[in-house]
N, C-alpha and C. Protein backbone atom coordinates (compact mmCIF):
# COMPACT_ATOMS: atom_id res chain seq x y z
N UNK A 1 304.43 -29.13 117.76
CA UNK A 1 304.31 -28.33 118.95
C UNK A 1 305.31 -27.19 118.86
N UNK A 2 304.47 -25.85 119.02
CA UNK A 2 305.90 -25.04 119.20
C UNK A 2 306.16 -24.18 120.24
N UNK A 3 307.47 -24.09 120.33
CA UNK A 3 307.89 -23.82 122.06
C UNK A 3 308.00 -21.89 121.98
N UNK A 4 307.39 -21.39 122.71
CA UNK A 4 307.70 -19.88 123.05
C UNK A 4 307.77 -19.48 124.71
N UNK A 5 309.18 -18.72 124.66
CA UNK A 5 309.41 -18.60 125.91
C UNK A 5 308.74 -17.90 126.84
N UNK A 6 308.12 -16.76 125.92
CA UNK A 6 307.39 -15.76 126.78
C UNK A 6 305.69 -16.19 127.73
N UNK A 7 305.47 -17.34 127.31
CA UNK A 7 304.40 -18.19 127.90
C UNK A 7 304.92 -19.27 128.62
N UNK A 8 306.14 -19.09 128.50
CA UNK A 8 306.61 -20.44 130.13
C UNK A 8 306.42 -19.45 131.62
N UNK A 9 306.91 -20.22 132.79
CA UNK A 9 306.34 -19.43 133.76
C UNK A 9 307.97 -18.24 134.28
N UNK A 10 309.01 -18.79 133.63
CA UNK A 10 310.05 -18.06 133.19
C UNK A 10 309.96 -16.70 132.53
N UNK A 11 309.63 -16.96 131.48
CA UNK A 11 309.27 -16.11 130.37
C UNK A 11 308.19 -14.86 131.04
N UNK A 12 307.04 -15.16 131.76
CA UNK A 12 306.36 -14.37 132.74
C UNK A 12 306.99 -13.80 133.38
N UNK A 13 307.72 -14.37 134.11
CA UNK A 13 308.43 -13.70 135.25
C UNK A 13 309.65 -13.21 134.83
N UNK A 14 309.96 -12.92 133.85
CA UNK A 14 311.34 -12.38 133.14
C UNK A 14 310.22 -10.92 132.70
N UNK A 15 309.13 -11.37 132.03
CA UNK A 15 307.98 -9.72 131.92
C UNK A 15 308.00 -8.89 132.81
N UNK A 16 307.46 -9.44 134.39
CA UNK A 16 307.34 -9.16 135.17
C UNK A 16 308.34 -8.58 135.92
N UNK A 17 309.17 -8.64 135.86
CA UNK A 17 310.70 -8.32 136.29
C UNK A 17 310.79 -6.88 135.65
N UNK A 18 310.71 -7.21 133.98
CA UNK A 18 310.65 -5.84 133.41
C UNK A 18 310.06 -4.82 133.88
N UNK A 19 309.35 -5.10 133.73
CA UNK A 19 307.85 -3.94 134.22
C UNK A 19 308.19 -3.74 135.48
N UNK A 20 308.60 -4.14 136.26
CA UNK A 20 308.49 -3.68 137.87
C UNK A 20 310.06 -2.72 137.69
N UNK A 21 311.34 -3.15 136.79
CA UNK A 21 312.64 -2.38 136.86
C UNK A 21 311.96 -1.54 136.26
N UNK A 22 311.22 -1.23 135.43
CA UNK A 22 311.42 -0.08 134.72
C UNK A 22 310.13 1.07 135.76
N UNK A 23 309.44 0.48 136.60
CA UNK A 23 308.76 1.55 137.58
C UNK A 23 309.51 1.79 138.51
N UNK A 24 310.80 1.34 138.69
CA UNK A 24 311.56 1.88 139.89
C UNK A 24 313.06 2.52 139.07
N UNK A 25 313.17 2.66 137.96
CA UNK A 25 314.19 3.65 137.14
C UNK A 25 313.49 4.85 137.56
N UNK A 26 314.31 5.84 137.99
CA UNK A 26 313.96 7.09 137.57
C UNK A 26 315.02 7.84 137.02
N UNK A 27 314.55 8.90 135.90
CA UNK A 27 315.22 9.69 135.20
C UNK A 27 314.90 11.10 135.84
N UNK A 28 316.02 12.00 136.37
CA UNK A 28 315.68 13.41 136.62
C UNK A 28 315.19 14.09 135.94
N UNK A 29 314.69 15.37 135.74
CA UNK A 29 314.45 16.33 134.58
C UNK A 29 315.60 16.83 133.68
N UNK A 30 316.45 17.12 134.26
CA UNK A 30 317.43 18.22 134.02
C UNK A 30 317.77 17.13 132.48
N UNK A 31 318.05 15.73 132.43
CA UNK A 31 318.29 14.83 131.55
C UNK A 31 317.58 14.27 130.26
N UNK A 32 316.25 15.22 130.87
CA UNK A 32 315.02 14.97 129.68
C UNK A 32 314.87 16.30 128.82
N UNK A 33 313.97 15.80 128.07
CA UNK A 33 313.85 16.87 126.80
C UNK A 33 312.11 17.81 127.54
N UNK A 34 312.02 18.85 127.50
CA UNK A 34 311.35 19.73 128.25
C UNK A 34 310.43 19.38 128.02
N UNK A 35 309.35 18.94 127.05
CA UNK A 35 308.12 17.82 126.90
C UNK A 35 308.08 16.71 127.71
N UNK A 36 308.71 16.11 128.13
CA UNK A 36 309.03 14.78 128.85
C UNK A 36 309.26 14.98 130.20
N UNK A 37 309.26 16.46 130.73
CA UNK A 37 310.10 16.87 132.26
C UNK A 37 308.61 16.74 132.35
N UNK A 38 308.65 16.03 134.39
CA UNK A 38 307.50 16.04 135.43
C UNK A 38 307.89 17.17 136.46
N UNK A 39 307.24 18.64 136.37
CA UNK A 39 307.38 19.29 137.34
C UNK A 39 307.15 19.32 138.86
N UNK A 40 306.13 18.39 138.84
CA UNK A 40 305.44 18.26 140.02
C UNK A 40 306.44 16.95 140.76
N UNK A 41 307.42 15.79 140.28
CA UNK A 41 307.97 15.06 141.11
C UNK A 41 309.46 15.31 140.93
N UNK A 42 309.39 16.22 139.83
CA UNK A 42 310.99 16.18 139.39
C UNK A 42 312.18 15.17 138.66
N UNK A 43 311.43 13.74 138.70
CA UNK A 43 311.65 12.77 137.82
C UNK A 43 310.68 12.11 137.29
N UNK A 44 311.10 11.25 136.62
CA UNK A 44 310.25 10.60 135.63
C UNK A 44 310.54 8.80 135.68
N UNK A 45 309.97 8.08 135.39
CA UNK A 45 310.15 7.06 135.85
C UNK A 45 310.39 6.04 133.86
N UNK A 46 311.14 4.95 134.36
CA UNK A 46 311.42 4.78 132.62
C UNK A 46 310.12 4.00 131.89
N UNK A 47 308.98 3.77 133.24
CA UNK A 47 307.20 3.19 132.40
C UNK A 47 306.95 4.34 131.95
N UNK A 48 306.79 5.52 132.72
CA UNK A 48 306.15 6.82 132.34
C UNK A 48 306.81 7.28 131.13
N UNK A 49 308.14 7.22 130.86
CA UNK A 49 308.60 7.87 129.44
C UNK A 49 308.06 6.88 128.61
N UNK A 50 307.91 5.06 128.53
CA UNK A 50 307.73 4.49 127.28
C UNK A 50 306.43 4.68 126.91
N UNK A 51 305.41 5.19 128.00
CA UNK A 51 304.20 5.29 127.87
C UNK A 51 304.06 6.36 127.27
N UNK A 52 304.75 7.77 127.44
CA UNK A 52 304.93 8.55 126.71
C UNK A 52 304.84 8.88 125.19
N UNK A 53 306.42 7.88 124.88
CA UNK A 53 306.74 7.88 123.52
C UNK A 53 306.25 6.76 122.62
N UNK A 54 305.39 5.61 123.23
CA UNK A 54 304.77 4.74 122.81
C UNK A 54 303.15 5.61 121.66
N UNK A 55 303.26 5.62 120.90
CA UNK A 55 301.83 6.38 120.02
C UNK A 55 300.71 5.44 120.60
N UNK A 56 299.45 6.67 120.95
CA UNK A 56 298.52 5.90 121.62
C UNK A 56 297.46 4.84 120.89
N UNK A 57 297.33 5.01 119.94
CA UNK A 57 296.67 3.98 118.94
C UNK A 57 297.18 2.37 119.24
N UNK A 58 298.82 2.31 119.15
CA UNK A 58 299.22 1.05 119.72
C UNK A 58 298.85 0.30 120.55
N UNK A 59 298.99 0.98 121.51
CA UNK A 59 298.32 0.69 123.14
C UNK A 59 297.23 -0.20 123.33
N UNK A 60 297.42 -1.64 123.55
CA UNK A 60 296.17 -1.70 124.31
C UNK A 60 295.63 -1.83 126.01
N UNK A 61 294.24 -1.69 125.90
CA UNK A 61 294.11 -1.62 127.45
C UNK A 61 294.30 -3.22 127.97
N UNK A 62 294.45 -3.09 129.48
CA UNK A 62 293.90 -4.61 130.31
C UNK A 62 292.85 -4.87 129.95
N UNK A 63 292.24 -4.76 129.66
CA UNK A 63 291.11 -5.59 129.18
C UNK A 63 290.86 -6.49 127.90
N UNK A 64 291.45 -5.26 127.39
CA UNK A 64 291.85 -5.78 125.84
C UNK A 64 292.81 -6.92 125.51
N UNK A 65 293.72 -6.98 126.23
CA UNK A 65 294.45 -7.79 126.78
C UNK A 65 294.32 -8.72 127.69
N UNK A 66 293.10 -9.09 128.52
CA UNK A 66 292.63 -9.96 128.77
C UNK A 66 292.06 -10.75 127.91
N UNK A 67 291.10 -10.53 126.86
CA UNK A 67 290.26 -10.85 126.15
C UNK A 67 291.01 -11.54 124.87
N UNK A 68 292.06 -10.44 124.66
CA UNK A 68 292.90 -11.48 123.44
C UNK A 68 293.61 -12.94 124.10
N UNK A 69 294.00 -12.86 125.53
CA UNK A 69 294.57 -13.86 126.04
C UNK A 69 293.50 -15.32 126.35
N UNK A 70 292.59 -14.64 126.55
CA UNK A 70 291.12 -15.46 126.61
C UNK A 70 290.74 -16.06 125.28
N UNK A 71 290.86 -15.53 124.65
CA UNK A 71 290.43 -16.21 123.30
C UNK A 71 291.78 -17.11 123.13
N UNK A 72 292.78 -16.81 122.97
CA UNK A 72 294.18 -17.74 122.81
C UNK A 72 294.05 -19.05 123.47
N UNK A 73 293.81 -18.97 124.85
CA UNK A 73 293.38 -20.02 125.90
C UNK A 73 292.64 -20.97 125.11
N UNK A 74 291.22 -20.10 124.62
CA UNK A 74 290.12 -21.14 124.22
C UNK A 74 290.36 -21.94 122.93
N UNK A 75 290.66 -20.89 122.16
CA UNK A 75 291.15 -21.56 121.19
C UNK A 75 292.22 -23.10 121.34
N UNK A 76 293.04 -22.75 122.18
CA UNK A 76 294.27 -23.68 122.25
C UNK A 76 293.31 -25.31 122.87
N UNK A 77 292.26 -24.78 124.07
CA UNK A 77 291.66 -25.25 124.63
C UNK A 77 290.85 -26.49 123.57
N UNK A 78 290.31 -26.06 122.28
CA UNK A 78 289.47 -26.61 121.57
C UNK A 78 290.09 -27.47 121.12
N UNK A 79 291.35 -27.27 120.60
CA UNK A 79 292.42 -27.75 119.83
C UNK A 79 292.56 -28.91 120.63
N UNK A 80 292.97 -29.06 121.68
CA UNK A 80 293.09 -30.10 122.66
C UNK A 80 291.95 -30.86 122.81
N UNK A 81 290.93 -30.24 122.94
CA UNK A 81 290.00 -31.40 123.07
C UNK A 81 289.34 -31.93 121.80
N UNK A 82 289.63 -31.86 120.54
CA UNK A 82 289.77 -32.24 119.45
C UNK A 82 290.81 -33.02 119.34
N UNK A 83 291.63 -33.13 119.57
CA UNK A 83 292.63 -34.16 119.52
C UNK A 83 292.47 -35.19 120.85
N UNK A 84 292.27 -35.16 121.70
CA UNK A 84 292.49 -36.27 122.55
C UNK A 84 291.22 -35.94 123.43
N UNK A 85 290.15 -35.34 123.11
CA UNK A 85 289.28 -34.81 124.56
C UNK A 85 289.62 -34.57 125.65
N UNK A 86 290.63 -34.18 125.88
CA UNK A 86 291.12 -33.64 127.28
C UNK A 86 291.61 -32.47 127.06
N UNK A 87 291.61 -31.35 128.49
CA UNK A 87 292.19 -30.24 128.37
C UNK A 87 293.24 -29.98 129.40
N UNK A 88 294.28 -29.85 129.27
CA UNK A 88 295.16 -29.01 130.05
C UNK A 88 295.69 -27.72 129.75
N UNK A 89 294.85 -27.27 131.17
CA UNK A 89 294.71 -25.87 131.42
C UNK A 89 295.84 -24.99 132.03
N UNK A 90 296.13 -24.07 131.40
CA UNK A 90 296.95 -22.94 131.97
C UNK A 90 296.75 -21.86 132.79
N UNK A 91 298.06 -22.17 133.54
CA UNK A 91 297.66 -21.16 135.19
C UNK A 91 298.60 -20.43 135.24
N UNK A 92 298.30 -19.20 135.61
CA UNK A 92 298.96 -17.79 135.43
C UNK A 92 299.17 -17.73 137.31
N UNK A 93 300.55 -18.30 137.45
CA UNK A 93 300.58 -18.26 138.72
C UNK A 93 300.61 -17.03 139.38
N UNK A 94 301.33 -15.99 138.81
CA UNK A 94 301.02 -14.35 139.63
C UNK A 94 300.06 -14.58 140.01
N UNK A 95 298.58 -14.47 138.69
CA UNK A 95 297.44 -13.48 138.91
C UNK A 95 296.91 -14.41 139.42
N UNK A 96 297.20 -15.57 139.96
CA UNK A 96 296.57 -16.67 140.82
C UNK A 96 296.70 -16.14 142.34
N UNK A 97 298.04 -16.12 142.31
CA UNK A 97 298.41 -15.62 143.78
C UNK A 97 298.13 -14.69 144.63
N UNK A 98 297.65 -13.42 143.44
CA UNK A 98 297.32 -12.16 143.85
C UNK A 98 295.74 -12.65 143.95
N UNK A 99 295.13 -13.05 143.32
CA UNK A 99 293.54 -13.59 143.65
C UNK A 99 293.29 -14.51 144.75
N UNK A 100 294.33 -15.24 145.03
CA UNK A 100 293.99 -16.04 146.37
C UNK A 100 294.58 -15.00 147.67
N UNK A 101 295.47 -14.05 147.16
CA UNK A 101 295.87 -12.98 148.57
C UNK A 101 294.93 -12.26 149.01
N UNK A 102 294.31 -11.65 147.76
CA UNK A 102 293.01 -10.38 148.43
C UNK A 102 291.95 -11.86 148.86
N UNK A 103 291.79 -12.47 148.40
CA UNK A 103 290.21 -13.84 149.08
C UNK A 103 290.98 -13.92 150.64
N UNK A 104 291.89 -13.93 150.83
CA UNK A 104 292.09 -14.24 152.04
C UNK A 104 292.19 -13.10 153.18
N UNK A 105 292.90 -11.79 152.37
CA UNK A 105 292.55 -11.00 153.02
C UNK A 105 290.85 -9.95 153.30
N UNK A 106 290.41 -10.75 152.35
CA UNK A 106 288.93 -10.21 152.63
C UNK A 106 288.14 -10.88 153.35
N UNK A 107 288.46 -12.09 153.61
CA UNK A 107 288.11 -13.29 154.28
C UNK A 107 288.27 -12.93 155.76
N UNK A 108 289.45 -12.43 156.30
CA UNK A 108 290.18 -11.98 157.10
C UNK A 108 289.17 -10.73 157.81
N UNK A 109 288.67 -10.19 157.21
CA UNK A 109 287.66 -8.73 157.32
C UNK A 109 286.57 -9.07 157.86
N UNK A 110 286.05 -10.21 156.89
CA UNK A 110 284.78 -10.38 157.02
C UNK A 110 284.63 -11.29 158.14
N UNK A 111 285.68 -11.66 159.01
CA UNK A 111 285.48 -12.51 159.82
C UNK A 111 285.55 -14.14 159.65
N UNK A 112 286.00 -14.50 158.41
CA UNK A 112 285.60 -16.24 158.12
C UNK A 112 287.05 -16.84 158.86
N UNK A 113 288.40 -15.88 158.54
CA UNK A 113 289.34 -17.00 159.04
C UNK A 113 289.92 -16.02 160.14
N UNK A 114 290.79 -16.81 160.97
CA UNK A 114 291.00 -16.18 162.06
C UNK A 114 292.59 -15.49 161.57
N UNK A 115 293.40 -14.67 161.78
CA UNK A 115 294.64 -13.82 161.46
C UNK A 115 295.86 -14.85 162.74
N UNK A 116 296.66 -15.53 161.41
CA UNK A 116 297.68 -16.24 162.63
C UNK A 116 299.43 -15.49 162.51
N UNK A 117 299.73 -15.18 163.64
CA UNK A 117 300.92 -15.01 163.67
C UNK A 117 302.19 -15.71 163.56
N UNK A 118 303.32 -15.53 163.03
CA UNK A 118 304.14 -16.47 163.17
C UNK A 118 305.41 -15.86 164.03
N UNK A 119 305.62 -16.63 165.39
CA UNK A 119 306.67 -16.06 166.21
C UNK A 119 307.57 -17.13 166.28
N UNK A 120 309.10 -16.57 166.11
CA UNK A 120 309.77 -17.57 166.15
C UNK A 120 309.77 -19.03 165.25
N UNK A 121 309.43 -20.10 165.94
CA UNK A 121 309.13 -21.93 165.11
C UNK A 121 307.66 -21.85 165.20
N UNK A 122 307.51 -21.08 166.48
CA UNK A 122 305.79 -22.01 166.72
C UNK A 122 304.64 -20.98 165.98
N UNK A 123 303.44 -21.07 165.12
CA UNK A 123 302.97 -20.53 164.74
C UNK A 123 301.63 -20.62 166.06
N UNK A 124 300.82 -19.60 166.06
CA UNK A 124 299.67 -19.63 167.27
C UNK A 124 298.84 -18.47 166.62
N UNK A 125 297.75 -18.57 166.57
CA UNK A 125 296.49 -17.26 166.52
C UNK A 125 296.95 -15.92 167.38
N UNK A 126 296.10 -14.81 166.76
CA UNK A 126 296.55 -13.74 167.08
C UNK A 126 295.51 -13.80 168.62
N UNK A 127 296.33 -12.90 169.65
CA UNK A 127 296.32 -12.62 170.79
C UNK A 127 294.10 -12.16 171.30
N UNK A 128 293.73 -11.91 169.99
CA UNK A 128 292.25 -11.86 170.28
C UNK A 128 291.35 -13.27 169.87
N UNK A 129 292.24 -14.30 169.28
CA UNK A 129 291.99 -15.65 169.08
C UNK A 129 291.55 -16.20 170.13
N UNK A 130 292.67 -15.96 171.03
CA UNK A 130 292.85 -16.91 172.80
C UNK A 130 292.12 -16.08 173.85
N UNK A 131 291.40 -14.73 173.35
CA UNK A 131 290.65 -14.14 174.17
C UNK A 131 289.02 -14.54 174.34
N UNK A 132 288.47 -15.38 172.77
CA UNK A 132 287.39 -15.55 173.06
C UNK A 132 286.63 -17.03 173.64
N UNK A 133 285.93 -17.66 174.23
CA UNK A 133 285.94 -18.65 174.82
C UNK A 133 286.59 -19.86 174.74
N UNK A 134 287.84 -19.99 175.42
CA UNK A 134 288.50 -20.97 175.79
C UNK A 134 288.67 -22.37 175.87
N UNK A 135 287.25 -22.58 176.29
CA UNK A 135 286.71 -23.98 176.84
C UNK A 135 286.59 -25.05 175.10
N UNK A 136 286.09 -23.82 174.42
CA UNK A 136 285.76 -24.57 172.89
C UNK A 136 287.40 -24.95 172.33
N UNK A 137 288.09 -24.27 172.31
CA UNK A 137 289.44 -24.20 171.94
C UNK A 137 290.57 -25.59 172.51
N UNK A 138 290.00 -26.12 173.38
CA UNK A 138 290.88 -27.08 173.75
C UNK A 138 291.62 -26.97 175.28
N UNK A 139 291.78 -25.57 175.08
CA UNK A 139 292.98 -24.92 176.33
C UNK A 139 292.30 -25.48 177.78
N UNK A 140 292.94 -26.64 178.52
CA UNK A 140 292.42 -27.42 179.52
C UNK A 140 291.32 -27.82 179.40
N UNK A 141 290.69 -28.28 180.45
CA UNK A 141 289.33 -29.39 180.18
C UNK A 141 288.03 -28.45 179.90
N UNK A 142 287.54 -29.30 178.94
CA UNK A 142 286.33 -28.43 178.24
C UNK A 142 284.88 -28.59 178.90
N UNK A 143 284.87 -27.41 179.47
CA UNK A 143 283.10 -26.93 180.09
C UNK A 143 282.18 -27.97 179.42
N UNK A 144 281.37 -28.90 180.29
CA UNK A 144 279.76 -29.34 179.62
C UNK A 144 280.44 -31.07 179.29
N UNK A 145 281.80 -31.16 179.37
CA UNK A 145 281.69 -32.68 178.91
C UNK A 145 282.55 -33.58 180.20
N UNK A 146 282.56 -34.41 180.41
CA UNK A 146 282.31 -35.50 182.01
C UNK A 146 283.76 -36.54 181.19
N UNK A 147 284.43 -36.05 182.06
CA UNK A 147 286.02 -37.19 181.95
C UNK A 147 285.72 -38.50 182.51
């Protein structure tokens, strides 16, 4: 078995870390070489220079990079179930999180879940929750049924 850090959920989030410091570096102009100056913001950010000086042939896209990670998966995947028929599967908790945030916030749109606030300890539905019929909701004795 061999151990690599950059596929623990550490190792991700040590990437991730990167990538997000280096979109919030900025470099002024006055410090860059006149090819590299952004006239229009006046700095430059330290993704935008590596993207720069990175040769574009190197580069690959997200996708491309999905697809190699996809095959890695499967592969690893086969391997496992060749040895013991079982698979344990790997979860990319970001892009998990970010896929269950937009489902919920689209969910949210479309009307399936209701938007809850949290005030203070007590959590309660938002203020157009408790506006629409009451009686179904619990709030005192419910219309149509005999105590």
């Amino acid at each position: 078995m061999s151990y690599k850090f950059e596929e623990t959920i550490g190792g991700k989030l040590l990437e991730q870390l990167k990538r997000d410091l280096m979109e919030a570096i900025e470099v002024p102009n006055h410090l860059l070489p006149e090819e590299y100056q952004n006239n229009r913001d006046g700095v430059r950010t330290l993704a935008e220079l590596d993207a720069m000086s990175t040769p574009k042939g190197d580069v690959l896209s997200e996708h491309q990079i999905e697809k190699a990670e996809k095959a890695r998966r499967v592969e690893k995947y086969r391997q496992q179930w060749e040895e013991n028929e079982t698979i344990e599967y790997d979860v990319d908790e970001y892009k998990l999180h970010r896929h269950e945030m937009a489902f919920v916030k689209c969910a949210e749109r479309a009307g399936w879940l209701e938007r809850f606030e949290t005030t203070g300890r007590e959590e309660r539905p938002s203020r157009s929750f408790w506006q629409q019929d009451n009686s179904v909701r619990g709030r005192g004795r419910n219309k149509g049924f005999k105590s």
